[in-house]
N, C-alpha and C. Protein backbone atom coordinates (compact mmCIF):
# COMPACT_ATOMS: atom_id res chain seq x y z
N UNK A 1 -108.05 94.19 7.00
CA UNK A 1 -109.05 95.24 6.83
C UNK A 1 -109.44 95.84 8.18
N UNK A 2 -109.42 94.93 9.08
CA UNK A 2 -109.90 95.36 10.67
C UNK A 2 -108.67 96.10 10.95
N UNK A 3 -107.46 96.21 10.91
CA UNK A 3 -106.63 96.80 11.24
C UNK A 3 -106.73 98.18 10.45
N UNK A 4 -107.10 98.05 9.35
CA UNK A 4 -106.70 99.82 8.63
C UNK A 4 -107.95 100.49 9.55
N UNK A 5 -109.53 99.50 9.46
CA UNK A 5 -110.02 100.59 10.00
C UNK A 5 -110.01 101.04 11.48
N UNK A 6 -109.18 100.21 12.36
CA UNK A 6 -108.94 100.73 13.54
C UNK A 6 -107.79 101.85 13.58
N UNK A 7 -107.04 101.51 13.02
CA UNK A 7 -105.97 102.52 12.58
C UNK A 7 -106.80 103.69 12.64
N UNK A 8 -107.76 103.74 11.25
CA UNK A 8 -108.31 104.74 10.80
C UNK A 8 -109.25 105.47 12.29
N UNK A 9 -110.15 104.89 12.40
CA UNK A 9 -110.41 105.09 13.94
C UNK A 9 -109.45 105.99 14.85
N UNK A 10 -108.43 105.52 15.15
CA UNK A 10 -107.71 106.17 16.13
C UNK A 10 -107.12 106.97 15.73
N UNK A 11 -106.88 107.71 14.20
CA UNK A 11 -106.14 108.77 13.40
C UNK A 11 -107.48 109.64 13.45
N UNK A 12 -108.85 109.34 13.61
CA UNK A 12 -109.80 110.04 13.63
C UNK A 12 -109.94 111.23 14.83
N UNK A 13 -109.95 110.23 15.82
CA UNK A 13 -110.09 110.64 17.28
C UNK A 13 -108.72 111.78 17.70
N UNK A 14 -107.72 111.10 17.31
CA UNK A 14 -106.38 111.84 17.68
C UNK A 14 -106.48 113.58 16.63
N UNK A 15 -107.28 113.50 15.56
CA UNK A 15 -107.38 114.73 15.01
C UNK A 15 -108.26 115.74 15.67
N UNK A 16 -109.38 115.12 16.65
CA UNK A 16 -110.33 115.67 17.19
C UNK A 16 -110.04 116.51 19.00
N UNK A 17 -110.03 117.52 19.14
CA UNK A 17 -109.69 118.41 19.99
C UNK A 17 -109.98 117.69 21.24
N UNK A 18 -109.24 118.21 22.53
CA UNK A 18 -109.28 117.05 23.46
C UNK A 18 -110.94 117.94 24.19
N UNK A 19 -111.86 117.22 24.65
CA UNK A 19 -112.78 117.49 25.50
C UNK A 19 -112.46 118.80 26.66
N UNK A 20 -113.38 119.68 26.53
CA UNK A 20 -113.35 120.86 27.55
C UNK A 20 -114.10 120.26 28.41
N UNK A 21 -113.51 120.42 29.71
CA UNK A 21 -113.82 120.23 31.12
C UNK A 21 -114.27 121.65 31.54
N UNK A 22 -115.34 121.98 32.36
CA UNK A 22 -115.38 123.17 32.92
C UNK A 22 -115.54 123.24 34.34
N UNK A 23 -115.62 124.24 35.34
CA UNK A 23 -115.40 124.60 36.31
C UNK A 23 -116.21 126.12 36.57
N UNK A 24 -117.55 126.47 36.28
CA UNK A 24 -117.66 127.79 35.61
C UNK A 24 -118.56 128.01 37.21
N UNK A 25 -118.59 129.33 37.55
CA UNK A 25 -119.77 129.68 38.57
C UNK A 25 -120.77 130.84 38.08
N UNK A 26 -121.52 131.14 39.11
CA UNK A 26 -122.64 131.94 39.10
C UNK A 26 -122.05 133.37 38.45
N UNK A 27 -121.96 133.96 37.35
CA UNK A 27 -121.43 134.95 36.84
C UNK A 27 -122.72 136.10 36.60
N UNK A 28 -122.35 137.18 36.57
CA UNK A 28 -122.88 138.45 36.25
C UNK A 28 -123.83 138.03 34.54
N UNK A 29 -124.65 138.97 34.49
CA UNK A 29 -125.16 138.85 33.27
C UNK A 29 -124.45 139.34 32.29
N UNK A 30 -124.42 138.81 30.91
CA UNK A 30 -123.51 139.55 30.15
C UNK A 30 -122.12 139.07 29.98
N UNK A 31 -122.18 138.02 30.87
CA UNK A 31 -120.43 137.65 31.64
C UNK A 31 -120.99 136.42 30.41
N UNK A 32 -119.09 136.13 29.83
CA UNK A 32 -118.93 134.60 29.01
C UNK A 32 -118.48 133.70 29.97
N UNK A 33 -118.71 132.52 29.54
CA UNK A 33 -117.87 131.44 31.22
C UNK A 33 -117.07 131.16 30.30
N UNK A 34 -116.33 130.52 31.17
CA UNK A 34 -115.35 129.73 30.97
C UNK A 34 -115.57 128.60 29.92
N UNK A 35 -116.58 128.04 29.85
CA UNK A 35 -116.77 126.69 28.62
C UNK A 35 -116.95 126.95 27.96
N UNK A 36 -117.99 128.37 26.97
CA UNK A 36 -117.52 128.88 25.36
C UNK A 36 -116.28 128.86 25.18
N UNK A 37 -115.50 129.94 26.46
CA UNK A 37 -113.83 129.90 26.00
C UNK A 37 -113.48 128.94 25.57
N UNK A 38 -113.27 127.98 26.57
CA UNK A 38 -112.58 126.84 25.89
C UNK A 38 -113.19 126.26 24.53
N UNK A 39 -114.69 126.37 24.44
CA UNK A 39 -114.55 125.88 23.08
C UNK A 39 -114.15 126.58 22.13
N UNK A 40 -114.19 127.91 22.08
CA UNK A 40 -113.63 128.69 21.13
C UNK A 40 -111.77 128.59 21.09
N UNK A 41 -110.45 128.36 21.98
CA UNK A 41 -109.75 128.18 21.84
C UNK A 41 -109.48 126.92 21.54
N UNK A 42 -110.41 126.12 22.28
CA UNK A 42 -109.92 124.41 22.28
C UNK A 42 -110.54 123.99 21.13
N UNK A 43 -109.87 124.35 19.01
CA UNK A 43 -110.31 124.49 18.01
C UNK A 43 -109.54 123.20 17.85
N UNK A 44 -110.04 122.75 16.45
CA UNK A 44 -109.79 121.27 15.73
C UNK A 44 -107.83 121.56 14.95
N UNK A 45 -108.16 122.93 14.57
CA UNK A 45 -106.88 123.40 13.85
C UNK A 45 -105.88 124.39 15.13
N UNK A 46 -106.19 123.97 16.43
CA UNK A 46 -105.32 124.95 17.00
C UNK A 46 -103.92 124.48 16.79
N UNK A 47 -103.85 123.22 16.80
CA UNK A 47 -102.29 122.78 16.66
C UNK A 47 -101.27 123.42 14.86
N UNK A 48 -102.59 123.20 14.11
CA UNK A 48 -101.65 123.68 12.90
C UNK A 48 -101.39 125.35 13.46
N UNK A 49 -102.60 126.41 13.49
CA UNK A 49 -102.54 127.74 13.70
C UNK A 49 -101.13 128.16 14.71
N UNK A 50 -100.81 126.97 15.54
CA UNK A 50 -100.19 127.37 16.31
C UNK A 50 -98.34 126.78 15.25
N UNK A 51 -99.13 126.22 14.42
CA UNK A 51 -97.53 125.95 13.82
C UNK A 51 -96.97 123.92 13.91
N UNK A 52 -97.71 123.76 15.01
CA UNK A 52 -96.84 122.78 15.28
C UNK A 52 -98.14 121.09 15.01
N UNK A 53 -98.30 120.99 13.50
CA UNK A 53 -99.35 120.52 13.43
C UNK A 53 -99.62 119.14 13.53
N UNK A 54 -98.53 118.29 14.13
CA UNK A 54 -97.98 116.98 14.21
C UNK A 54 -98.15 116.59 15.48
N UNK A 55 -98.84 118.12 16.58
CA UNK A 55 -99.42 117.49 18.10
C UNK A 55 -100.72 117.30 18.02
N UNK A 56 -101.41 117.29 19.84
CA UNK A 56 -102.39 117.39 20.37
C UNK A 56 -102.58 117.69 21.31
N UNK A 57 -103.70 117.91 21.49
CA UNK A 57 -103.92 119.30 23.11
C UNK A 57 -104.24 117.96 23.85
N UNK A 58 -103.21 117.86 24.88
CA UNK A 58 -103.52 117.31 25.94
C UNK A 58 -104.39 117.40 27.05
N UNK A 59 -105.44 118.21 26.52
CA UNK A 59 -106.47 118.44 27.94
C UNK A 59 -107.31 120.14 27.47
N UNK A 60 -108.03 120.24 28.27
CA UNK A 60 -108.89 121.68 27.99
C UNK A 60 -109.56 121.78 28.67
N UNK A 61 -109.53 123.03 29.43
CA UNK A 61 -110.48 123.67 30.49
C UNK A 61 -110.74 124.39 30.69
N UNK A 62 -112.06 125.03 31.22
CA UNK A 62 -112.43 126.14 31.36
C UNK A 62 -113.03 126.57 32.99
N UNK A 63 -112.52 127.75 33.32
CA UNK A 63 -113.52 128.24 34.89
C UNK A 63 -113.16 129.71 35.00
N UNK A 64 -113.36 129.82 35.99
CA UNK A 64 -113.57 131.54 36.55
C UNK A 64 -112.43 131.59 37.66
N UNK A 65 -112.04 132.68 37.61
CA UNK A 65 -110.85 133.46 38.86
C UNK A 65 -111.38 134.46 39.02
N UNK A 66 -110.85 135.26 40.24
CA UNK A 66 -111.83 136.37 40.57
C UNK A 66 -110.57 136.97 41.36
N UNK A 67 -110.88 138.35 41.29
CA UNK A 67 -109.73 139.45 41.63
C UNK A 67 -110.26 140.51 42.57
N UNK A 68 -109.91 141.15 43.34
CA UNK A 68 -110.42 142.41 44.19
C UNK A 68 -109.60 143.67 43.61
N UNK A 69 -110.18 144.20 42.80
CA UNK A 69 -109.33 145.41 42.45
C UNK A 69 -108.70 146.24 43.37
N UNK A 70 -107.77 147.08 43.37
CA UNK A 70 -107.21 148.06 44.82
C UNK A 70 -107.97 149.18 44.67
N UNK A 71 -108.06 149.30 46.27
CA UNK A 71 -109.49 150.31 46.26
C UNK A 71 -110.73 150.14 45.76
N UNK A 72 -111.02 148.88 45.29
CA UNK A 72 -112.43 148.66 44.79
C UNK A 72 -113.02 148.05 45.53
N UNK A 73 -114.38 147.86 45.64
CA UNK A 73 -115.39 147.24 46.08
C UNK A 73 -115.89 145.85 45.29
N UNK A 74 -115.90 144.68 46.14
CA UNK A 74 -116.43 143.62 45.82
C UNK A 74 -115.30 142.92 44.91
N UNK A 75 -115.64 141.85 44.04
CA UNK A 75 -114.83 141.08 43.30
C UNK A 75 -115.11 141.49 41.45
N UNK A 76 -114.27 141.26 40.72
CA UNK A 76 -114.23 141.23 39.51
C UNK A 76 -114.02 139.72 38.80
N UNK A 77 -114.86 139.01 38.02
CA UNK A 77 -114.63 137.89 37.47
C UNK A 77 -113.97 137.58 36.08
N UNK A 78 -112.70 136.82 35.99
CA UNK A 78 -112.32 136.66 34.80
C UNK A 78 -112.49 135.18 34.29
N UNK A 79 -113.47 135.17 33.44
CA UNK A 79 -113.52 133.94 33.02
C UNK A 79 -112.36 133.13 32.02
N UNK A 80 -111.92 132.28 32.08
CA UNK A 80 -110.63 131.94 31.28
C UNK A 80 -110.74 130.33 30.60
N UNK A 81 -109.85 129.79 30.06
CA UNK A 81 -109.98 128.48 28.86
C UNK A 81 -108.62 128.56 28.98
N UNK A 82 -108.04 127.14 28.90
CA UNK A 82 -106.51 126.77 28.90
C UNK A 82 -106.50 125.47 28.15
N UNK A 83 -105.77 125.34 27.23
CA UNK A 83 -105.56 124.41 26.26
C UNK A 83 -103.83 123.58 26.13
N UNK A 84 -103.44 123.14 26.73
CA UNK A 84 -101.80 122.37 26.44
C UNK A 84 -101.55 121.57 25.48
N UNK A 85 -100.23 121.59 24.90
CA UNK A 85 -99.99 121.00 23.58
C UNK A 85 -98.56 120.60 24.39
N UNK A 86 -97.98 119.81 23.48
CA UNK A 86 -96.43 119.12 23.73
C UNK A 86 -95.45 120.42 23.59
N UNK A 87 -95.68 121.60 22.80
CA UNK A 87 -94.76 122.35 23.13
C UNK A 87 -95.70 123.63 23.64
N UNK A 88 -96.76 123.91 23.25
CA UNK A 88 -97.33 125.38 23.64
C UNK A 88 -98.45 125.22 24.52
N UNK A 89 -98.66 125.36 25.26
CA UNK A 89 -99.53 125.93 25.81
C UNK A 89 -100.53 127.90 25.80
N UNK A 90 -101.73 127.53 25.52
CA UNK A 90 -102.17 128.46 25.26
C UNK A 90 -103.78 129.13 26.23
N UNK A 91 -103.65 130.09 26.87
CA UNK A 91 -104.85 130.70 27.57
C UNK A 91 -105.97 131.81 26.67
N UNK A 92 -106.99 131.28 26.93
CA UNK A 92 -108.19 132.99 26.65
C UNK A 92 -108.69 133.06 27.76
N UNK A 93 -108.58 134.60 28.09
CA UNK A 93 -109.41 135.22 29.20
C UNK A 93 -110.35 136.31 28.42
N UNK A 94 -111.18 136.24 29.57
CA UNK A 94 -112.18 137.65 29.33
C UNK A 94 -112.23 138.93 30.72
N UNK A 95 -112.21 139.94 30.17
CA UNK A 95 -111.56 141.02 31.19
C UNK A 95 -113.07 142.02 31.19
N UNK A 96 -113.46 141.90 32.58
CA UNK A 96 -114.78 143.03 32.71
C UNK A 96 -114.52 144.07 33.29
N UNK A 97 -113.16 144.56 33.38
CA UNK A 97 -112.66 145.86 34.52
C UNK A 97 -113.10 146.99 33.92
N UNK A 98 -113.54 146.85 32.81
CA UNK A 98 -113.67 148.33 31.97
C UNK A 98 -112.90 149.51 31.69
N UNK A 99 -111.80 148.38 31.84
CA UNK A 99 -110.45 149.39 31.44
C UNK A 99 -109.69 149.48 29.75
N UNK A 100 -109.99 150.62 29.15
CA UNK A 100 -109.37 150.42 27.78
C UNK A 100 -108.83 149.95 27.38
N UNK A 101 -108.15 149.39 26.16
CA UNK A 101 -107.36 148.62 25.80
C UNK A 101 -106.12 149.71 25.91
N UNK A 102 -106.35 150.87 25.42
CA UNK A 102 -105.35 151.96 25.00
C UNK A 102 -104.46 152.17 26.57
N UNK A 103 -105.80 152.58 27.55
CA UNK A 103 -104.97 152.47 29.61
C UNK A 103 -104.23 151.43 29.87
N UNK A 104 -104.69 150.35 28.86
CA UNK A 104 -103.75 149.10 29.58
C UNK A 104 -102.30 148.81 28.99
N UNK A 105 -102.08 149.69 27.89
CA UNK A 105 -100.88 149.46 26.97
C UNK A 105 -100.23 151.03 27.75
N UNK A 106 -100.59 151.81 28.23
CA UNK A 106 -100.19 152.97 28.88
C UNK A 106 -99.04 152.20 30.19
N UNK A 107 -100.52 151.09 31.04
CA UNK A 107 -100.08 150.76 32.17
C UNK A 107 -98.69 149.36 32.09
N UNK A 108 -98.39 148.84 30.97
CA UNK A 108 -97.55 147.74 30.60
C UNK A 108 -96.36 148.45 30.35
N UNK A 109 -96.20 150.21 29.88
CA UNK A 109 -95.28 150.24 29.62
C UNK A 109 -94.38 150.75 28.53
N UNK A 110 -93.19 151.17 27.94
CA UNK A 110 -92.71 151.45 26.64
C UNK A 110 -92.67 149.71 26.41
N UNK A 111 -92.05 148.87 26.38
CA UNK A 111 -92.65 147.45 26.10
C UNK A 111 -93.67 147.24 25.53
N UNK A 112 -95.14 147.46 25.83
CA UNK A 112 -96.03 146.89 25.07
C UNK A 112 -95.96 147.82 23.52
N UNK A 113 -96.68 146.83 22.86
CA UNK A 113 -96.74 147.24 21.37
C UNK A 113 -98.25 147.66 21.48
N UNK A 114 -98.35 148.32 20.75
CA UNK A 114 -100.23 148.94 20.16
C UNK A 114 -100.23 148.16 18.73
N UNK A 115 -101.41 147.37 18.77
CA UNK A 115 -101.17 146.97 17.06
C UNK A 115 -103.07 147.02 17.22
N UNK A 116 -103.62 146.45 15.97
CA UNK A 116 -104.79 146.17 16.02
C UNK A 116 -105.00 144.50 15.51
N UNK A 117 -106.32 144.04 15.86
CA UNK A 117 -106.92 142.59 15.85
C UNK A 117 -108.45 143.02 15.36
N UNK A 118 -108.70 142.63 14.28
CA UNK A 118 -109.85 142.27 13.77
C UNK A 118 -110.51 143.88 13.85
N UNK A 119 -109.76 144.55 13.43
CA UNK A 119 -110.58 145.95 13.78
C UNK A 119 -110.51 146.62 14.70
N UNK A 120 -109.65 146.31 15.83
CA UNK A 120 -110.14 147.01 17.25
C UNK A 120 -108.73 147.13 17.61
N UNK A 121 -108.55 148.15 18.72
CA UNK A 121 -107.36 147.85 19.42
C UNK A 121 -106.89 147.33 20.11
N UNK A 122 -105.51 147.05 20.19
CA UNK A 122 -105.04 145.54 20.81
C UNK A 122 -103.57 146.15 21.37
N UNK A 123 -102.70 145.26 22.31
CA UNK A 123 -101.50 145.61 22.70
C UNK A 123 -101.08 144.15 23.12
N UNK A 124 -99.68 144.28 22.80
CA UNK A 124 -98.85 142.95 22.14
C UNK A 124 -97.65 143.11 23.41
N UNK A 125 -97.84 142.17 24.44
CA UNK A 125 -96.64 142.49 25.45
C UNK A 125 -96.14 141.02 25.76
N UNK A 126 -94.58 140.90 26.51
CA UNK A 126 -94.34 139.85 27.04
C UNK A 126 -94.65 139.74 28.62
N UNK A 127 -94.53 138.87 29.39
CA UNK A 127 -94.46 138.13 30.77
C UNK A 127 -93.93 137.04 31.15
N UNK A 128 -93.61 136.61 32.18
CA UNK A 128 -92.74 135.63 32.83
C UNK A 128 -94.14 134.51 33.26
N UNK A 129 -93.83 133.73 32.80
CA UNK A 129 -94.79 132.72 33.68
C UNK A 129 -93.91 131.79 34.63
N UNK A 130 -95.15 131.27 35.40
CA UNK A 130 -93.89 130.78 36.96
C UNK A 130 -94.06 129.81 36.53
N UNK A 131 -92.66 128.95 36.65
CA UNK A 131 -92.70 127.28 37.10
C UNK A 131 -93.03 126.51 39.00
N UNK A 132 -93.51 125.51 38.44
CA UNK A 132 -93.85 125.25 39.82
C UNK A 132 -93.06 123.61 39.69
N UNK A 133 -92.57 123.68 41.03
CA UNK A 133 -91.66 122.40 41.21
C UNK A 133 -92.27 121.14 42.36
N UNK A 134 -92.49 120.32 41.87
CA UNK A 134 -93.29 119.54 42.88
C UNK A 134 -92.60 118.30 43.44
N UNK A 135 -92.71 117.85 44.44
CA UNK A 135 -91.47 116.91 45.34
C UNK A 135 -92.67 116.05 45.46
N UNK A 136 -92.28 114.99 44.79
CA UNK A 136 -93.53 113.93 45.89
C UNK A 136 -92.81 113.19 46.92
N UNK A 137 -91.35 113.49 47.58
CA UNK A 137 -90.79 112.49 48.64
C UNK A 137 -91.07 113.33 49.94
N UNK A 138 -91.87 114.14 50.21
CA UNK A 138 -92.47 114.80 51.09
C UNK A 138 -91.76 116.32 51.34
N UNK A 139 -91.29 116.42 50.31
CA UNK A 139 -90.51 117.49 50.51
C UNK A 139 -91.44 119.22 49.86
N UNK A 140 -90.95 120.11 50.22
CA UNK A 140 -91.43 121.55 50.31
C UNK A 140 -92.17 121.68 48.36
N UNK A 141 -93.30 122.03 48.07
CA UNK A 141 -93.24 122.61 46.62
C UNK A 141 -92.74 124.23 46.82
N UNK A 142 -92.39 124.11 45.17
CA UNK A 142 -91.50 125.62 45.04
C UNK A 142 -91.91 125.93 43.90
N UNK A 143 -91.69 127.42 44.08
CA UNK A 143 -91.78 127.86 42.22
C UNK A 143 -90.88 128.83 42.30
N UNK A 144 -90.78 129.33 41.14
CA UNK A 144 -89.88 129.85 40.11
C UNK A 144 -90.50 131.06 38.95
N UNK A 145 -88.98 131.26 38.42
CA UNK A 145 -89.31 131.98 37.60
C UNK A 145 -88.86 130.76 36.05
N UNK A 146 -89.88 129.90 35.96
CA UNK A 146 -89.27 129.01 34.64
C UNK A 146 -89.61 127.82 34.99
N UNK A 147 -89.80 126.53 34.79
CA UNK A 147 -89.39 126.68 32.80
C UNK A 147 -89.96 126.94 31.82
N UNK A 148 -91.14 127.71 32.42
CA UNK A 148 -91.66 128.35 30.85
C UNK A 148 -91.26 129.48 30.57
N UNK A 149 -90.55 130.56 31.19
CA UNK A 149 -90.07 131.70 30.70
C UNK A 149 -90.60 133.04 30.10
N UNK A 150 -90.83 133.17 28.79
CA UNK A 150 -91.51 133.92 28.75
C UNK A 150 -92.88 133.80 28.10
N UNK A 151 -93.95 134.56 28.05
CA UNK A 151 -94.85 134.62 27.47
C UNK A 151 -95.50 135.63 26.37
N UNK A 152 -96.34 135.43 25.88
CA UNK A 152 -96.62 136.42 24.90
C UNK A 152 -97.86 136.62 24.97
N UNK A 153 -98.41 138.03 25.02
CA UNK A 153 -100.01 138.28 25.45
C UNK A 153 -100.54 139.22 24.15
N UNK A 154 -101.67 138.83 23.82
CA UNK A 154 -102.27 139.93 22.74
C UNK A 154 -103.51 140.47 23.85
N UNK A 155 -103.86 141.69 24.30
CA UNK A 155 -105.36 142.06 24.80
C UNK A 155 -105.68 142.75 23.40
N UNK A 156 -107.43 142.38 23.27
CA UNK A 156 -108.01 143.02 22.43
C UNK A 156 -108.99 143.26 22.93
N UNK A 157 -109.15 144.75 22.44
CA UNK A 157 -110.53 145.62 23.10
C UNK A 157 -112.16 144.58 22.71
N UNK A 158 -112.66 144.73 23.56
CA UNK A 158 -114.10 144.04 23.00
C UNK A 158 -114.96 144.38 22.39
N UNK A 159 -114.50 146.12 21.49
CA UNK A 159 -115.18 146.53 20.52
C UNK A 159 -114.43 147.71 20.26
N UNK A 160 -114.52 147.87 19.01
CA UNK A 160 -113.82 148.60 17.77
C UNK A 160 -113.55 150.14 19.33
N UNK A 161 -114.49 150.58 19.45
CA UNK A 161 -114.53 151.87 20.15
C UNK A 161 -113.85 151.87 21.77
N UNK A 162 -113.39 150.61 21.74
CA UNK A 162 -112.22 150.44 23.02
C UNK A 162 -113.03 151.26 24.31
N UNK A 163 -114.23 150.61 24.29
CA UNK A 163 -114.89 151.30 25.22
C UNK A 163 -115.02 150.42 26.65
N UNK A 164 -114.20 149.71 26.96
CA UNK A 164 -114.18 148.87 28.17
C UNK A 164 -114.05 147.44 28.04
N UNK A 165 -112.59 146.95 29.02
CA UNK A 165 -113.62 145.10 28.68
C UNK A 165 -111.84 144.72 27.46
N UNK A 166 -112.03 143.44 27.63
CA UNK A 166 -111.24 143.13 26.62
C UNK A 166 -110.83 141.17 27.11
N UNK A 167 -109.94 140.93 25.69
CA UNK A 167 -110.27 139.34 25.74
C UNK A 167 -108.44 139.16 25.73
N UNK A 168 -108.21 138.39 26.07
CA UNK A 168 -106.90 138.10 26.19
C UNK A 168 -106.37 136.69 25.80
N UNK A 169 -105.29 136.37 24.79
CA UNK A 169 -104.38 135.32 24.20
C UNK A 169 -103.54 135.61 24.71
N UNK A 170 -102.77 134.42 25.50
CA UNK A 170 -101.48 134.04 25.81
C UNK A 170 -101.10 132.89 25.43
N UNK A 171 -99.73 132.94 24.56
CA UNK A 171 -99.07 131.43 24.52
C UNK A 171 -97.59 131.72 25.00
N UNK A 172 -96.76 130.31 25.56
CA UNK A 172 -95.83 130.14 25.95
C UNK A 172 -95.69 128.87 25.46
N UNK A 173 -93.86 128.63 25.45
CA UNK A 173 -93.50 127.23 24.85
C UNK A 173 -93.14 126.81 26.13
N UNK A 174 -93.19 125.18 26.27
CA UNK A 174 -92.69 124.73 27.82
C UNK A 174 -91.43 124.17 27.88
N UNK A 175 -90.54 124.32 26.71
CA UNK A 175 -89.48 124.44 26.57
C UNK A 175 -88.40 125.94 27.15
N UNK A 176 -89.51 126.99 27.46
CA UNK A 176 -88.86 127.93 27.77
C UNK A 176 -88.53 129.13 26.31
N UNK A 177 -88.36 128.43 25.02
CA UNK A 177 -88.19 129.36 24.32
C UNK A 177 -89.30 130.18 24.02
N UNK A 178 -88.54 131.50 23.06
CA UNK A 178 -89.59 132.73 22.93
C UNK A 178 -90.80 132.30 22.10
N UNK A 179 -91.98 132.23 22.14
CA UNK A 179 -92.88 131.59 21.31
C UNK A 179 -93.29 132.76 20.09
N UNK A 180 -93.53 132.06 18.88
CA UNK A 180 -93.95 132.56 17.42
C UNK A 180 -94.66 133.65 17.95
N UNK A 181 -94.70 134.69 17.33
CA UNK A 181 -95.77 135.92 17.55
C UNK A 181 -97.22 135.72 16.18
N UNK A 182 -96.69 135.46 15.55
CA UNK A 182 -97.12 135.34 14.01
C UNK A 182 -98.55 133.92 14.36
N UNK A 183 -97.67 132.80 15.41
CA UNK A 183 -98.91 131.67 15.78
C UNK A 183 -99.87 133.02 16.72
N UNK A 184 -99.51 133.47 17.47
CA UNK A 184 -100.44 133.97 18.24
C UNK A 184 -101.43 134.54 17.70
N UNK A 185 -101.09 135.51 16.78
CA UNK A 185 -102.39 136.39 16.28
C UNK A 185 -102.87 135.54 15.35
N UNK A 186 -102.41 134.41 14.80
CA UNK A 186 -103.30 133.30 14.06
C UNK A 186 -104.11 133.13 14.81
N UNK A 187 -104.05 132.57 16.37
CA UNK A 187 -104.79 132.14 16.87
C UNK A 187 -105.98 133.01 17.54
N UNK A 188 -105.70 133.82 18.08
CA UNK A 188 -106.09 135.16 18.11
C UNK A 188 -107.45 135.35 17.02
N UNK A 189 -107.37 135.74 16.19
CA UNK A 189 -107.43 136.10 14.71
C UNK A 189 -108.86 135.13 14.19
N UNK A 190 -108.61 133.92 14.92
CA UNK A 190 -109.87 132.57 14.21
C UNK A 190 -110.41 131.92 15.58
N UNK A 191 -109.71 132.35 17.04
CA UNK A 191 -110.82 131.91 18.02
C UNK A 191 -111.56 133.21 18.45
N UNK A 192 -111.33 134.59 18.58
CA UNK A 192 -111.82 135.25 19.12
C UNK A 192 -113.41 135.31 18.65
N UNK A 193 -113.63 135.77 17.34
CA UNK A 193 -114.57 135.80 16.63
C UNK A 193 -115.38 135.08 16.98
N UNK A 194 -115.18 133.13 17.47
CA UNK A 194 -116.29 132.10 17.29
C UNK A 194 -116.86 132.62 19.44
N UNK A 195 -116.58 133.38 19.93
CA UNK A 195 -116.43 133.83 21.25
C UNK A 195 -118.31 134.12 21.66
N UNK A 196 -119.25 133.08 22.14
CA UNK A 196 -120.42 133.96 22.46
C UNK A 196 -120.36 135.67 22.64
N UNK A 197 -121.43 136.29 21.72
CA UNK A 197 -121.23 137.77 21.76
C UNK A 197 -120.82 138.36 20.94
N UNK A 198 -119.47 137.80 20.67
CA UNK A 198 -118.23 138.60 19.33
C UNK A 198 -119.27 139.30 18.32
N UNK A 199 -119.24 140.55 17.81
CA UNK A 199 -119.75 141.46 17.20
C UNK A 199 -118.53 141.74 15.65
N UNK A 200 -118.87 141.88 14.41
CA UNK A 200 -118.05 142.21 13.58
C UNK A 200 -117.62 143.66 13.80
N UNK A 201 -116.83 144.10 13.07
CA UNK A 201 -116.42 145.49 13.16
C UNK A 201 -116.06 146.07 14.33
């Protein structure tokens, strides 16, 4: 009996999303950090949404990066959440540049797709994510273009009227292959919404 319920115990825990760690700083008002993100991506069902429902997120975190636009003044903060699984790995960012969703599918390219998410407009593009190679016999680190290969990004405007601002899903497999499009906007689709702020329509 002590054995089923330890069993049971540890089938409990292993269903339960791994703990968000954060890293968040002094942000603008209005600004989301980094630790809603992650709790809003780092979900109980991200492994099924994502397809592969027999893992677990090995870890979850959330903090801030910060960018100097060209020609701009001062810094821009993107708060972000990163979640890893045995095959996918998956990011949410939040974007305060106040750049349309519609300018940014202009600036990606004949490549990006225009689709919509939850009402609003959105653009569906790929990217290369870098591999990084690490020597622990004292030798040089390196990176690359791989082994994760490519990626898949949804931006969605942060309101129906694509009036500035937008939230960003990326997943990649660390196998390198092309990852599900169909998991993405699942995921997409059921974390954005739980997002401090998120507005219907």
């Amino acid at each position: 009996m002590r054995v089923r319920e330890n069993s049971r115990r540890d089938d409990d825990r292993a269903d339960r999303p791994a703990a968000c760690s954060s890293q968040d700083q002094d942000l603008p008002a209005g600004y989301v950090s980094g630790a809603p993100l992650c709790t809003a991506l780092n979900r109980p069902d991200l492994r099924v949404l994502l397809g592969t429902a027999e893992e677990h997120a090995l870890g979850a975190d959330g903090g801030v990066s910060w960018f100097s636009p060209v020609g701009g003044a001062g810094k821009i903060a993107t708060p972000q959440a990163k979640v890893p699984l045995q095959t996918y790995s998956v990011q949410l960012s939040a974007s305060y540049d106040r750049l349309p969703v519609a300018e940014t599918a202009d600036l990606l390219g004949f490549t990006a797709q225009r689709t919509t998410v939850l009402g609003r407009p959105a653009v569906l593009y790929s990217d290369r994510t870098i591999g990084i190679t690490l020597n622990f016999n004292g030798g040089k680190t390196s990176t690359g273009t791989g082994p994760g290969g490519i990626a898949r990004s949804l931006v969605v405007a942060k309101d129906a009227q694509d009036g500035g601002g937008s939230f960003e899903v990326v997943i990649w497999r660390q196998d390198g292959r092309l990852p599900d499009d169909t998991a993405l906007f699942r995921t997409a689709e059921q974390a954005l919404p739980t997002i401090p702020g998120w507005t219907a329509g």
